[in-house]
PDB file of N, CA and C in Angstrom:
ATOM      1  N   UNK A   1      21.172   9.432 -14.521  1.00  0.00           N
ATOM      2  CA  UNK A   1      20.637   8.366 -13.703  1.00  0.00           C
ATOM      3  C   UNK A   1      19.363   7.835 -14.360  1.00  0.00           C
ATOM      4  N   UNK A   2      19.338   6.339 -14.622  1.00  0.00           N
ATOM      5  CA  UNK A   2      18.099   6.050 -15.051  1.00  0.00           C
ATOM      6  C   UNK A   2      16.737   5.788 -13.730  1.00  0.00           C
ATOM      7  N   UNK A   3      16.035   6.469 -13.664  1.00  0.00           N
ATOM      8  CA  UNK A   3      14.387   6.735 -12.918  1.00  0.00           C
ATOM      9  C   UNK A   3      13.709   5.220 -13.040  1.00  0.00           C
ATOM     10  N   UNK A   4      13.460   4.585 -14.137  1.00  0.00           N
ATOM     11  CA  UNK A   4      12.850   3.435 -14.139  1.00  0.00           C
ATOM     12  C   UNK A   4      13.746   2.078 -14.403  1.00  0.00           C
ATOM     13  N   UNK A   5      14.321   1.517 -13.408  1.00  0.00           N
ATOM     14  CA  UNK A   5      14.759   0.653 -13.869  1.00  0.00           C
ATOM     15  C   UNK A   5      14.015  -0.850 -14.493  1.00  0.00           C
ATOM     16  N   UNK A   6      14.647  -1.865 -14.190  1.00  0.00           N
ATOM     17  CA  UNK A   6      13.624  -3.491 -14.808  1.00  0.00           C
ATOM     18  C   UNK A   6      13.014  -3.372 -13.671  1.00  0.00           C
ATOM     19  N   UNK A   7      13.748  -3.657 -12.581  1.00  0.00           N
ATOM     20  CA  UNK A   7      13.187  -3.874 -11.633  1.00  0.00           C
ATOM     21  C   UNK A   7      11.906  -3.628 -10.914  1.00  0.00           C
ATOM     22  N   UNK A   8      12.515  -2.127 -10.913  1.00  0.00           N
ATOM     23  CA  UNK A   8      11.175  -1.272 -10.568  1.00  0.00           C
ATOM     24  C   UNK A   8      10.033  -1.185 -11.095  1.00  0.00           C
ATOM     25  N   UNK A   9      10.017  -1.116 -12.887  1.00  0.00           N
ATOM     26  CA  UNK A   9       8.961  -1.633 -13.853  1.00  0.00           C
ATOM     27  C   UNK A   9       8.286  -2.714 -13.382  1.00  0.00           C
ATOM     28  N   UNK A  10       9.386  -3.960 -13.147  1.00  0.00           N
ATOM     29  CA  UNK A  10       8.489  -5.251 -13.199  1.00  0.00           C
ATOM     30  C   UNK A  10       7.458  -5.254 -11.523  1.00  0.00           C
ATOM     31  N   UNK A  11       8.285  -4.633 -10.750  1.00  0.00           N
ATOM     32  CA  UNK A  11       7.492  -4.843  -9.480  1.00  0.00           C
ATOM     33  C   UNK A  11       5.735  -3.430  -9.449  1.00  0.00           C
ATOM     34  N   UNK A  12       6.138  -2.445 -10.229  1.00  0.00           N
ATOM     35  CA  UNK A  12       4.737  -1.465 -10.403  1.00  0.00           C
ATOM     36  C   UNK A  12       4.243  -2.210 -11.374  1.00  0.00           C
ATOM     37  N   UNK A  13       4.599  -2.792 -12.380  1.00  0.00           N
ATOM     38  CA  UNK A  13       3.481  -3.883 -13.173  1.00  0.00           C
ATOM     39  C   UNK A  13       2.870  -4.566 -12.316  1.00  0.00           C
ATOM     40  N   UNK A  14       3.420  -5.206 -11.259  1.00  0.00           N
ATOM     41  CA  UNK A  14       2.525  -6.179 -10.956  1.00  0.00           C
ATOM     42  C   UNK A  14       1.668  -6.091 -10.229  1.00  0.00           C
ATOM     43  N   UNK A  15       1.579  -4.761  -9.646  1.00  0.00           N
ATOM     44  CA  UNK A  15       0.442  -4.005  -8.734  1.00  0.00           C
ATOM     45  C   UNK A  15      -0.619  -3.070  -9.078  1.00  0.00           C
ATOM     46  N   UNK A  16      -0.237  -3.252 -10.183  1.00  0.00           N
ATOM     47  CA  UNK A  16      -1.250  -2.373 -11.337  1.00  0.00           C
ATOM     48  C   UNK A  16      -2.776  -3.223 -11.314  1.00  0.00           C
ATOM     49  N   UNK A  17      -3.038  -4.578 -11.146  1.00  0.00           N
ATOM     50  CA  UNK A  17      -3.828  -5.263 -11.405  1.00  0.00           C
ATOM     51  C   UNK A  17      -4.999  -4.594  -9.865  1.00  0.00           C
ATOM     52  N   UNK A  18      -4.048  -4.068  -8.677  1.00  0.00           N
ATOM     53  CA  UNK A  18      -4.421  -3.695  -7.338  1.00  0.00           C
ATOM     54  C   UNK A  18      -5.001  -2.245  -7.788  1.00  0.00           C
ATOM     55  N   UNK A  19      -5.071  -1.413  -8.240  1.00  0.00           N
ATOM     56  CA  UNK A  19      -5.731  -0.227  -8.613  1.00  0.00           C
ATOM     57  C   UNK A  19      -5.236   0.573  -7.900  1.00  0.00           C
ATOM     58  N   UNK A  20      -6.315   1.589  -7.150  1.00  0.00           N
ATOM     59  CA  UNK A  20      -5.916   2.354  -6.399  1.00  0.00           C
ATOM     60  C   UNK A  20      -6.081   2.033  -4.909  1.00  0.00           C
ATOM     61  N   UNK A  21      -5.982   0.542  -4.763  1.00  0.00           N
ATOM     62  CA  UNK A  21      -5.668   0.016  -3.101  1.00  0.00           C
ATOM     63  C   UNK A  21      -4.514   0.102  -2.281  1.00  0.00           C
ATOM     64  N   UNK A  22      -4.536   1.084  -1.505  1.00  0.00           N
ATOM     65  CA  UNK A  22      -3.523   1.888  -1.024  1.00  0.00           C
ATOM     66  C   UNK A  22      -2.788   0.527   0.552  1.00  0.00           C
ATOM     67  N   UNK A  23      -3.601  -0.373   0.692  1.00  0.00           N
ATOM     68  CA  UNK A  23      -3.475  -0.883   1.151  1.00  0.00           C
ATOM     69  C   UNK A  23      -2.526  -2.337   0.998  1.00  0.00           C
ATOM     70  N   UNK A  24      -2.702  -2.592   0.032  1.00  0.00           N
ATOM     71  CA  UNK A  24      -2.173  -3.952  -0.487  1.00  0.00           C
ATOM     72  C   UNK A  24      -0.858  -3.732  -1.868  1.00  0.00           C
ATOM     73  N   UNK A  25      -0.674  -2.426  -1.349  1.00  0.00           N
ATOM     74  CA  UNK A  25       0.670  -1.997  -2.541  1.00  0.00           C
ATOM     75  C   UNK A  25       1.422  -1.460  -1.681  1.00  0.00           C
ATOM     76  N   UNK A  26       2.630  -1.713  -2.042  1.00  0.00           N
ATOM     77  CA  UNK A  26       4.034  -0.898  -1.662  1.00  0.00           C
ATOM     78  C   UNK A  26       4.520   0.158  -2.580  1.00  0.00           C
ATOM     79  N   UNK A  27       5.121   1.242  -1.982  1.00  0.00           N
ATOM     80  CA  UNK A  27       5.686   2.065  -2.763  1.00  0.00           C
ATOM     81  C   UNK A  27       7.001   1.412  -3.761  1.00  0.00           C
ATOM     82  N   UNK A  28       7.160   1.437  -4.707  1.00  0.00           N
ATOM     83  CA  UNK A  28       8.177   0.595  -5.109  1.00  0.00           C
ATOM     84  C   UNK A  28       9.898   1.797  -5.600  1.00  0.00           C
ATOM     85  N   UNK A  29       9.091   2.966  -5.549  1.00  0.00           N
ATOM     86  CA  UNK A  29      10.441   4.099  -5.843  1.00  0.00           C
ATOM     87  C   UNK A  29       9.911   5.559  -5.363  1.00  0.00           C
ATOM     88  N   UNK A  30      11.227   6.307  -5.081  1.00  0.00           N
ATOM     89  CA  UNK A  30      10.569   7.601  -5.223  1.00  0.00           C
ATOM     90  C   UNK A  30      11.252   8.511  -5.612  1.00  0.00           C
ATOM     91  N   UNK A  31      10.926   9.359  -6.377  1.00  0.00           N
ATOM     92  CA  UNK A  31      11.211  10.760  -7.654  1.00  0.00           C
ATOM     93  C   UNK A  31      11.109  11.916  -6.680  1.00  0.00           C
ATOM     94  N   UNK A  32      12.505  12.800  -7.346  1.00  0.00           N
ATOM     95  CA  UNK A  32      12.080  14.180  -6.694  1.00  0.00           C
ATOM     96  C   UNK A  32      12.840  15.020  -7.292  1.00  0.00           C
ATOM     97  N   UNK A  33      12.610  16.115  -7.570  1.00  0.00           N
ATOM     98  CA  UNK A  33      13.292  17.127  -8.329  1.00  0.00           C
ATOM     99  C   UNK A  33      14.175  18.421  -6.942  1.00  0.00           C
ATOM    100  N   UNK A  34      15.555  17.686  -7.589  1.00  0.00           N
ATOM    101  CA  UNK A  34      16.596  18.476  -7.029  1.00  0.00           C
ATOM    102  C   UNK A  34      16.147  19.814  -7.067  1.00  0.00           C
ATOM    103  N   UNK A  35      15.634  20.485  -7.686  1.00  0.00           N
ATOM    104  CA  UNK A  35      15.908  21.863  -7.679  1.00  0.00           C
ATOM    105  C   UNK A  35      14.673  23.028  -7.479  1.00  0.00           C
ATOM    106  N   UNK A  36      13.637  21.881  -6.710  1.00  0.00           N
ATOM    107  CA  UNK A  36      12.402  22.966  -7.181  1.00  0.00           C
ATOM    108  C   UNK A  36      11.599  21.752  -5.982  1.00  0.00           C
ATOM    109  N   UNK A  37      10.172  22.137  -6.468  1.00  0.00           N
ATOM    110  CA  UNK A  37       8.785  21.448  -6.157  1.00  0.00           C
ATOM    111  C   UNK A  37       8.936  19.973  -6.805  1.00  0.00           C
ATOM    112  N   UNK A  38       8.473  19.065  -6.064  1.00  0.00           N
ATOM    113  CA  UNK A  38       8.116  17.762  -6.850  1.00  0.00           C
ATOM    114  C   UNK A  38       8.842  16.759  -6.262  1.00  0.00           C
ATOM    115  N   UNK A  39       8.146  15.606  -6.108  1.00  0.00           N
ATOM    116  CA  UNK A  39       8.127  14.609  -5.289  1.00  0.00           C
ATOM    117  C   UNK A  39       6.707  13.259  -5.328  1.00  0.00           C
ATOM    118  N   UNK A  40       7.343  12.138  -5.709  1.00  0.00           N
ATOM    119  CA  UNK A  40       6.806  11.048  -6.591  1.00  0.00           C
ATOM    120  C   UNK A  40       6.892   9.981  -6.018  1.00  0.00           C
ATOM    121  N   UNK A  41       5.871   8.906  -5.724  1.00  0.00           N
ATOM    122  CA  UNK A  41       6.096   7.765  -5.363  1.00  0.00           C
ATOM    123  C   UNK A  41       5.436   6.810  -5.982  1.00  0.00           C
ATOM    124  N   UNK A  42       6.439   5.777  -6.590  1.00  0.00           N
ATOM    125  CA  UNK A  42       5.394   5.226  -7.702  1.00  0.00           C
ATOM    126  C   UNK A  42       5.032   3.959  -6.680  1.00  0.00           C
ATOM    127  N   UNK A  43       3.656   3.266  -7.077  1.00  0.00           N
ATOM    128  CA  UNK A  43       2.975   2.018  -7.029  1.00  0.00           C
ATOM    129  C   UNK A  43       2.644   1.336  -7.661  1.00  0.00           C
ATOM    130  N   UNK A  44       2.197   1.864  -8.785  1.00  0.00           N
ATOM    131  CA  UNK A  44       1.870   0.879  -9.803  1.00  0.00           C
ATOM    132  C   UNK A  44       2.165   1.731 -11.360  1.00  0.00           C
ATOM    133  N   UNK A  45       2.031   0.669 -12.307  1.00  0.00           N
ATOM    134  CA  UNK A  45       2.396   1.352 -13.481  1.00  0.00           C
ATOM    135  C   UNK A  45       1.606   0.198 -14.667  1.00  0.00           C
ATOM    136  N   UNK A  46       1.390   1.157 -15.883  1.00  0.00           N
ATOM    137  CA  UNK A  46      -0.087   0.293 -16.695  1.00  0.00           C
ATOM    138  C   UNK A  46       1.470  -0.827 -17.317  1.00  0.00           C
ATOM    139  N   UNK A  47       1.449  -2.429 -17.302  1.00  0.00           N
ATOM    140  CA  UNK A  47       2.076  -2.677 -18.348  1.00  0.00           C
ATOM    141  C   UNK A  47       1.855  -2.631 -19.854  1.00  0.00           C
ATOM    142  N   UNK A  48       0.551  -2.142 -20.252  1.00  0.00           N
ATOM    143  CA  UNK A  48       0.196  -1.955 -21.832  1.00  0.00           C
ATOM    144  C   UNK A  48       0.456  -0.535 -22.522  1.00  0.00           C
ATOM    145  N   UNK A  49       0.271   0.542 -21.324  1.00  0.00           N
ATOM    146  CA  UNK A  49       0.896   2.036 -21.411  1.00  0.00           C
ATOM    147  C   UNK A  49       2.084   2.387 -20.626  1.00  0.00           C
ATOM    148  N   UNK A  50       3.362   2.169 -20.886  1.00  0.00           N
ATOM    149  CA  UNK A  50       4.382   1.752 -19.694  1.00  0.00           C
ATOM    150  C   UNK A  50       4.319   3.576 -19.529  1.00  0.00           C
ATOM    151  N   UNK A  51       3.799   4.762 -20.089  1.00  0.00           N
ATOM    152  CA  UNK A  51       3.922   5.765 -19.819  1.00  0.00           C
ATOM    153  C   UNK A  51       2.967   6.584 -18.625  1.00  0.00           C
ATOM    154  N   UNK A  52       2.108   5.564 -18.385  1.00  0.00           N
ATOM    155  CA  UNK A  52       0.832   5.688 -17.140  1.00  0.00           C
ATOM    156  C   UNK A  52       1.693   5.073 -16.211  1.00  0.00           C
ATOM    157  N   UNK A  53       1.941   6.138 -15.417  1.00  0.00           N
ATOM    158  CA  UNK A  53       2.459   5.563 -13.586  1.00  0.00           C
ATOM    159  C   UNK A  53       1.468   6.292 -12.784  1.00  0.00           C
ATOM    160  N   UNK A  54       1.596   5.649 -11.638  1.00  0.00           N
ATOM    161  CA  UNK A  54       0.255   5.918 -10.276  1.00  0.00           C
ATOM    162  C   UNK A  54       0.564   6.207  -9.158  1.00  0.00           C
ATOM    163  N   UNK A  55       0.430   6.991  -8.066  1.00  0.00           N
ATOM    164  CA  UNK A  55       1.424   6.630  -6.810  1.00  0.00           C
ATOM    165  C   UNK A  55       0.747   7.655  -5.904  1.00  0.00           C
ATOM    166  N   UNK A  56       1.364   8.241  -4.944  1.00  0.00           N
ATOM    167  CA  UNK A  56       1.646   9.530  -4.121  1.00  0.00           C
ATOM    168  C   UNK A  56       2.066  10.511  -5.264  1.00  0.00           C
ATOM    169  N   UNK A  57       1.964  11.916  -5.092  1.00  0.00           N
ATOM    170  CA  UNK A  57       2.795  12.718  -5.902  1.00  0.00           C
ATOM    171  C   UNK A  57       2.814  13.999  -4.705  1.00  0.00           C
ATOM    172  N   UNK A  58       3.350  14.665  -4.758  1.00  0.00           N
ATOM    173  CA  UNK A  58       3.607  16.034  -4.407  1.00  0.00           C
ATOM    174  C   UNK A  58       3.982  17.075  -5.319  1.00  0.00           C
ATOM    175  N   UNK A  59       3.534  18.106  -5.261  1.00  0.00           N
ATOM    176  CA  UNK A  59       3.696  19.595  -6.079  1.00  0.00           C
ATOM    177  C   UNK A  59       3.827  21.313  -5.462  1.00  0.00           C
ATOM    178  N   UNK A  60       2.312  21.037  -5.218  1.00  0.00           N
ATOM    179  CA  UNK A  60       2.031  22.007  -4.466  1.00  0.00           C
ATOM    180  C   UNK A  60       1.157  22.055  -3.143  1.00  0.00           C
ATOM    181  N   UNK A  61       0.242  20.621  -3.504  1.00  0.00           N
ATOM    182  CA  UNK A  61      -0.030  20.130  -2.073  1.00  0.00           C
ATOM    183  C   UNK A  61       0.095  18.341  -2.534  1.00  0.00           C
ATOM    184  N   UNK A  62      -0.133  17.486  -1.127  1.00  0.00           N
ATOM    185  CA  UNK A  62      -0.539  16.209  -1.451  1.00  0.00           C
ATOM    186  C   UNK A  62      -1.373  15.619  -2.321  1.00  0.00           C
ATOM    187  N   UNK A  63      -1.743  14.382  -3.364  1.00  0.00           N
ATOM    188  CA  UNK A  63      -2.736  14.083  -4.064  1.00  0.00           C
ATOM    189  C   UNK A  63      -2.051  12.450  -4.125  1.00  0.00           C
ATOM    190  N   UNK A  64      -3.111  11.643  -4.401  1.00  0.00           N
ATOM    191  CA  UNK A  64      -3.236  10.522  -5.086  1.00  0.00           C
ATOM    192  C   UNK A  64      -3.465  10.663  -6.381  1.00  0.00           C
ATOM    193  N   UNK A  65      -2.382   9.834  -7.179  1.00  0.00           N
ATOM    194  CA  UNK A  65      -3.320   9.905  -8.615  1.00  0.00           C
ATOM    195  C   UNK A  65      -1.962   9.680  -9.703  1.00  0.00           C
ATOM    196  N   UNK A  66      -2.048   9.870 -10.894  1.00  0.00           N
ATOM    197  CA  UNK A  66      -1.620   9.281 -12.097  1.00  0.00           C
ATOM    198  C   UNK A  66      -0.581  10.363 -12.329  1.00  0.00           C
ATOM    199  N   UNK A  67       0.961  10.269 -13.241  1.00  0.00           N
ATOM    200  CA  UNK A  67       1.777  10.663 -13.689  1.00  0.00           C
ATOM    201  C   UNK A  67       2.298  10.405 -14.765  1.00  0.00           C
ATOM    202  N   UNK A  68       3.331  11.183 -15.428  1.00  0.00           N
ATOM    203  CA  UNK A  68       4.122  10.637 -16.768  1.00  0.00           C
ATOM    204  C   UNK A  68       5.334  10.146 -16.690  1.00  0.00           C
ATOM    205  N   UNK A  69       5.789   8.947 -16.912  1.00  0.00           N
ATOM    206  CA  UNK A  69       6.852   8.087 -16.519  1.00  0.00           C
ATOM    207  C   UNK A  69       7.730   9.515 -17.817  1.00  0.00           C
ATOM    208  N   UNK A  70       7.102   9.203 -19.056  1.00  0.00           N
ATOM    209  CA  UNK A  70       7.996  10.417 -20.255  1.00  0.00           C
ATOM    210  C   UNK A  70       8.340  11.908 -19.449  1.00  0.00           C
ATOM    211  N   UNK A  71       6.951  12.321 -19.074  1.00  0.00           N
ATOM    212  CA  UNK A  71       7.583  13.705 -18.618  1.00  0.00           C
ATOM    213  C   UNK A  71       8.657  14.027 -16.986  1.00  0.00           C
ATOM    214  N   UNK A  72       8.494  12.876 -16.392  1.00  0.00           N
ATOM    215  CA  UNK A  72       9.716  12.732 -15.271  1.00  0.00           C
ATOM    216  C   UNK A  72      11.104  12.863 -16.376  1.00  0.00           C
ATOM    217  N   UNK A  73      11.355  11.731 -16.895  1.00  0.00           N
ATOM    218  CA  UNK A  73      12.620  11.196 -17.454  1.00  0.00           C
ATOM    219  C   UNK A  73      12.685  12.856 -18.548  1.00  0.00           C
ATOM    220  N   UNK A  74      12.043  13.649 -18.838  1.00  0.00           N
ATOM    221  CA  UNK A  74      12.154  14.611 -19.890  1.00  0.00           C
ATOM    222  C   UNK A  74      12.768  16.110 -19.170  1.00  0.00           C
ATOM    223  N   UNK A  75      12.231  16.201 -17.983  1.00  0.00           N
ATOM    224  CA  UNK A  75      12.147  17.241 -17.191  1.00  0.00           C
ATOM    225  C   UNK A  75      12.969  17.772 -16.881  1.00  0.00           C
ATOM    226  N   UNK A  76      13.676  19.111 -17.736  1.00  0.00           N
ATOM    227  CA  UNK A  76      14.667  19.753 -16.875  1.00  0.00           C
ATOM    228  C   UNK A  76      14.262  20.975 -16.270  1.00  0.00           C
ATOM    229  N   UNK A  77      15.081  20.796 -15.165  1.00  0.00           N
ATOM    230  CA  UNK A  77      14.377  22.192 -14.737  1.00  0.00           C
ATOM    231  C   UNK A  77      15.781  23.032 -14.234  1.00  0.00           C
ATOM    232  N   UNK A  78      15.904  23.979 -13.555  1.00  0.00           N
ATOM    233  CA  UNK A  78      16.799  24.663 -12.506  1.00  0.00           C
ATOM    234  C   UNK A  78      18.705  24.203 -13.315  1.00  0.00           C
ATOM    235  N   UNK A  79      19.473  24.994 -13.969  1.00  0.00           N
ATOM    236  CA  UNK A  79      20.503  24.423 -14.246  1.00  0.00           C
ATOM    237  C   UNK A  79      20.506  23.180 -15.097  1.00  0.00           C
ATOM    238  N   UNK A  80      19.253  22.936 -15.749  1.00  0.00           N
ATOM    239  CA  UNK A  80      19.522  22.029 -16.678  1.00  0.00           C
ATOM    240  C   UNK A  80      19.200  20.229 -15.997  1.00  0.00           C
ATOM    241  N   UNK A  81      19.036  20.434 -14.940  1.00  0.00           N
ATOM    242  CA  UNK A  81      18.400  19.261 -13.882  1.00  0.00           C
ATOM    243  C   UNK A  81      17.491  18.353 -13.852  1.00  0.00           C
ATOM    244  N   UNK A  82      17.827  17.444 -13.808  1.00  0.00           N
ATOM    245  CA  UNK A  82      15.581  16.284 -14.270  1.00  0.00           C
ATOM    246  C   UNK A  82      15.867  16.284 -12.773  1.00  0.00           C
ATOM    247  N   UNK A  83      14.907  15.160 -13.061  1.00  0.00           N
ATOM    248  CA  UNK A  83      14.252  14.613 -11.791  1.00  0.00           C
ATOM    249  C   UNK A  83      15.138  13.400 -10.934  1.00  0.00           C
ATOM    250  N   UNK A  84      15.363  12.637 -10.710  1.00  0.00           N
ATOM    251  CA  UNK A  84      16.344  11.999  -9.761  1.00  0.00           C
ATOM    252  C   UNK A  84      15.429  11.143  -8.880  1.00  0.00           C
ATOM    253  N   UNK A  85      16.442  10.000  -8.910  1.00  0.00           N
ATOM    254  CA  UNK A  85      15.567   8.682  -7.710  1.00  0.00           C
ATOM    255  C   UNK A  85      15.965   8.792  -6.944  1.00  0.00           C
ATOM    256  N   UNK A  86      15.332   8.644  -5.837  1.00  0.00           N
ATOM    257  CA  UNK A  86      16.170   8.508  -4.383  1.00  0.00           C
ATOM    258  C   UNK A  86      16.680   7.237  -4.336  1.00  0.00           C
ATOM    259  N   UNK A  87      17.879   6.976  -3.964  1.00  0.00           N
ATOM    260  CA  UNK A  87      18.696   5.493  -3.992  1.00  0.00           C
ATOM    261  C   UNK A  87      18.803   4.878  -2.965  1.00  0.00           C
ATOM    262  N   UNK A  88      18.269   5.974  -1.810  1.00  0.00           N
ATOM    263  CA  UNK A  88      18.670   5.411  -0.195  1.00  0.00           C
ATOM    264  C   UNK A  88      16.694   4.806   0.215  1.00  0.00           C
ATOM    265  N   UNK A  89      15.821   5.230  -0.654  1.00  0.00           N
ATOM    266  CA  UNK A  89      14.659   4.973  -0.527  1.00  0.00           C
ATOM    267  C   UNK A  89      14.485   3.374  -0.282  1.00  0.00           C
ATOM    268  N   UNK A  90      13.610   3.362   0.587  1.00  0.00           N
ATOM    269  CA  UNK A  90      13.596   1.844   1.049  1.00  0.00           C
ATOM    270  C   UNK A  90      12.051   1.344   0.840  1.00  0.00           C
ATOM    271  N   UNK A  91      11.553   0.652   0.126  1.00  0.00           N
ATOM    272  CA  UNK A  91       9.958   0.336  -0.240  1.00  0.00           C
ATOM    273  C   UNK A  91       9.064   0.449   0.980  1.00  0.00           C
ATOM    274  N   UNK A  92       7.663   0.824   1.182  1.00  0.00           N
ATOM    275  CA  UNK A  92       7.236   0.995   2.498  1.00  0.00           C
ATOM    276  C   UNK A  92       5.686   0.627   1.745  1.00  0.00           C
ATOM    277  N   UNK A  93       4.438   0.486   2.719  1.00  0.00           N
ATOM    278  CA  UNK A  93       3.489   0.323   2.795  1.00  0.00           C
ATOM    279  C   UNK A  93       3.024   1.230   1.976  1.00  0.00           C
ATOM    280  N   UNK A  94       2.100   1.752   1.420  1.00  0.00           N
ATOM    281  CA  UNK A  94       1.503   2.579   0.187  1.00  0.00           C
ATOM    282  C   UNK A  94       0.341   3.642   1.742  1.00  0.00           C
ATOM    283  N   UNK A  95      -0.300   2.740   2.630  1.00  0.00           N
ATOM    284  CA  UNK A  95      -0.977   2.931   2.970  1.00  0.00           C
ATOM    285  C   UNK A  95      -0.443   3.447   4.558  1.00  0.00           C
ATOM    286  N   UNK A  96       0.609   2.851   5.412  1.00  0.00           N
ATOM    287  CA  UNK A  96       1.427   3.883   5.895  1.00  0.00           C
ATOM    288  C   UNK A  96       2.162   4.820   5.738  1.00  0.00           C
ATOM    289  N   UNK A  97       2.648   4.915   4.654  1.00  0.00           N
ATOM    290  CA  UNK A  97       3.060   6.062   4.005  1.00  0.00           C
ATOM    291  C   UNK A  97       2.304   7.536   3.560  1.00  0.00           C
ATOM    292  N   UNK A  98       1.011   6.931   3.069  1.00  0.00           N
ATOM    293  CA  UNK A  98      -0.068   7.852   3.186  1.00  0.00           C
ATOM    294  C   UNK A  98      -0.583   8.759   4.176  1.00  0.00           C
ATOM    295  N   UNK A  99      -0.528   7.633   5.584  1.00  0.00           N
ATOM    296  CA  UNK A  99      -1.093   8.091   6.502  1.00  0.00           C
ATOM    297  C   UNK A  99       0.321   8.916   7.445  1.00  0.00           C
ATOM    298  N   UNK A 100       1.453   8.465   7.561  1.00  0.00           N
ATOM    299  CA  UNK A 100       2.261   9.499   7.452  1.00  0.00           C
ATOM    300  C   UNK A 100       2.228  10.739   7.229  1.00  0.00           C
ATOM    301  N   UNK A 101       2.497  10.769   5.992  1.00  0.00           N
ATOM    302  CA  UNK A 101       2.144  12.234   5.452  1.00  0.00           C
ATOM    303  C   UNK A 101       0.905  12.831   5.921  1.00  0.00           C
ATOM    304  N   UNK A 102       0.117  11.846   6.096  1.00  0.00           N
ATOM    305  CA  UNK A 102      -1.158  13.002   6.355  1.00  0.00           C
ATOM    306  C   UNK A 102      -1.247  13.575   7.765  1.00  0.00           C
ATOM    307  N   UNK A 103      -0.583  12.892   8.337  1.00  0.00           N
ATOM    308  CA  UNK A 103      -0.038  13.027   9.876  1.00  0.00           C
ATOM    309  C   UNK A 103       0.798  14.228  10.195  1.00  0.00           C
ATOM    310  N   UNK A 104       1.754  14.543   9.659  1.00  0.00           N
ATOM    311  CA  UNK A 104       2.679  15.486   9.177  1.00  0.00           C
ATOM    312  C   UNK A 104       2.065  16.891   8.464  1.00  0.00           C
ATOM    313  N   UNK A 105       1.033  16.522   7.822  1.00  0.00           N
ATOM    314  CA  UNK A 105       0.252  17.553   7.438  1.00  0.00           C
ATOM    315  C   UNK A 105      -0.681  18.587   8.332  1.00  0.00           C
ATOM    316  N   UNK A 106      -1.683  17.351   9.329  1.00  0.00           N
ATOM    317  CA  UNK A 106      -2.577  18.120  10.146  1.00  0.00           C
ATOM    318  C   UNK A 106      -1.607  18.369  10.948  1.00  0.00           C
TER     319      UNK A 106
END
């Protein structure tokens, strides 16, 4: 399965210029590893370093902050397994989504 499509590229390019304004970005995809820990939501992505993506991430707890578009697409883990897009994922607010989770958390 390809993780980054045009699409998805062209729409986290264009929110890249938005930084880390959780407000005025949409999630545009989200990553998760079948077989383990890990869970990704991209927002923006550098178009001059297409290997700098930005988003939500999950691991071991919640964080904001930066990822590797290379080490997603590289990643096997469990049976030989990468990482995987969710296909049923539907784009959402960056900033309800946030607060979601954090909702879910406390």
């Amino acid at each position: 399965m390809k993780l980054f499509t045009k699409e998805i590229e062209k729409k986290a390019q264009a929110q890249y210029p938005l930084g880390s304004d959780l407000e005025k970005q949409m999630v545009v995809a989200k990553f998760f590893n079948p077989t383990g820990a890990g869970t990704w939501y991209l927002l923006n992505q550098d178009p001059n370093d297409l290997d700098y993506c930005w988003g939500l991430c999950h691991i071991f707890e919640w964080e904001i902050g930066s990822f590797s578009k290379s080490e997603l697409e590289n990643y096997k883990g469990k049976m030989g397994l990468g990482i995987e897009r969710d296909l049923y994922f539907t784009e959402d607010n960056a900033k309800e989504l946030w607060d979601k989770i954090n909702k879910k958390i406390t």
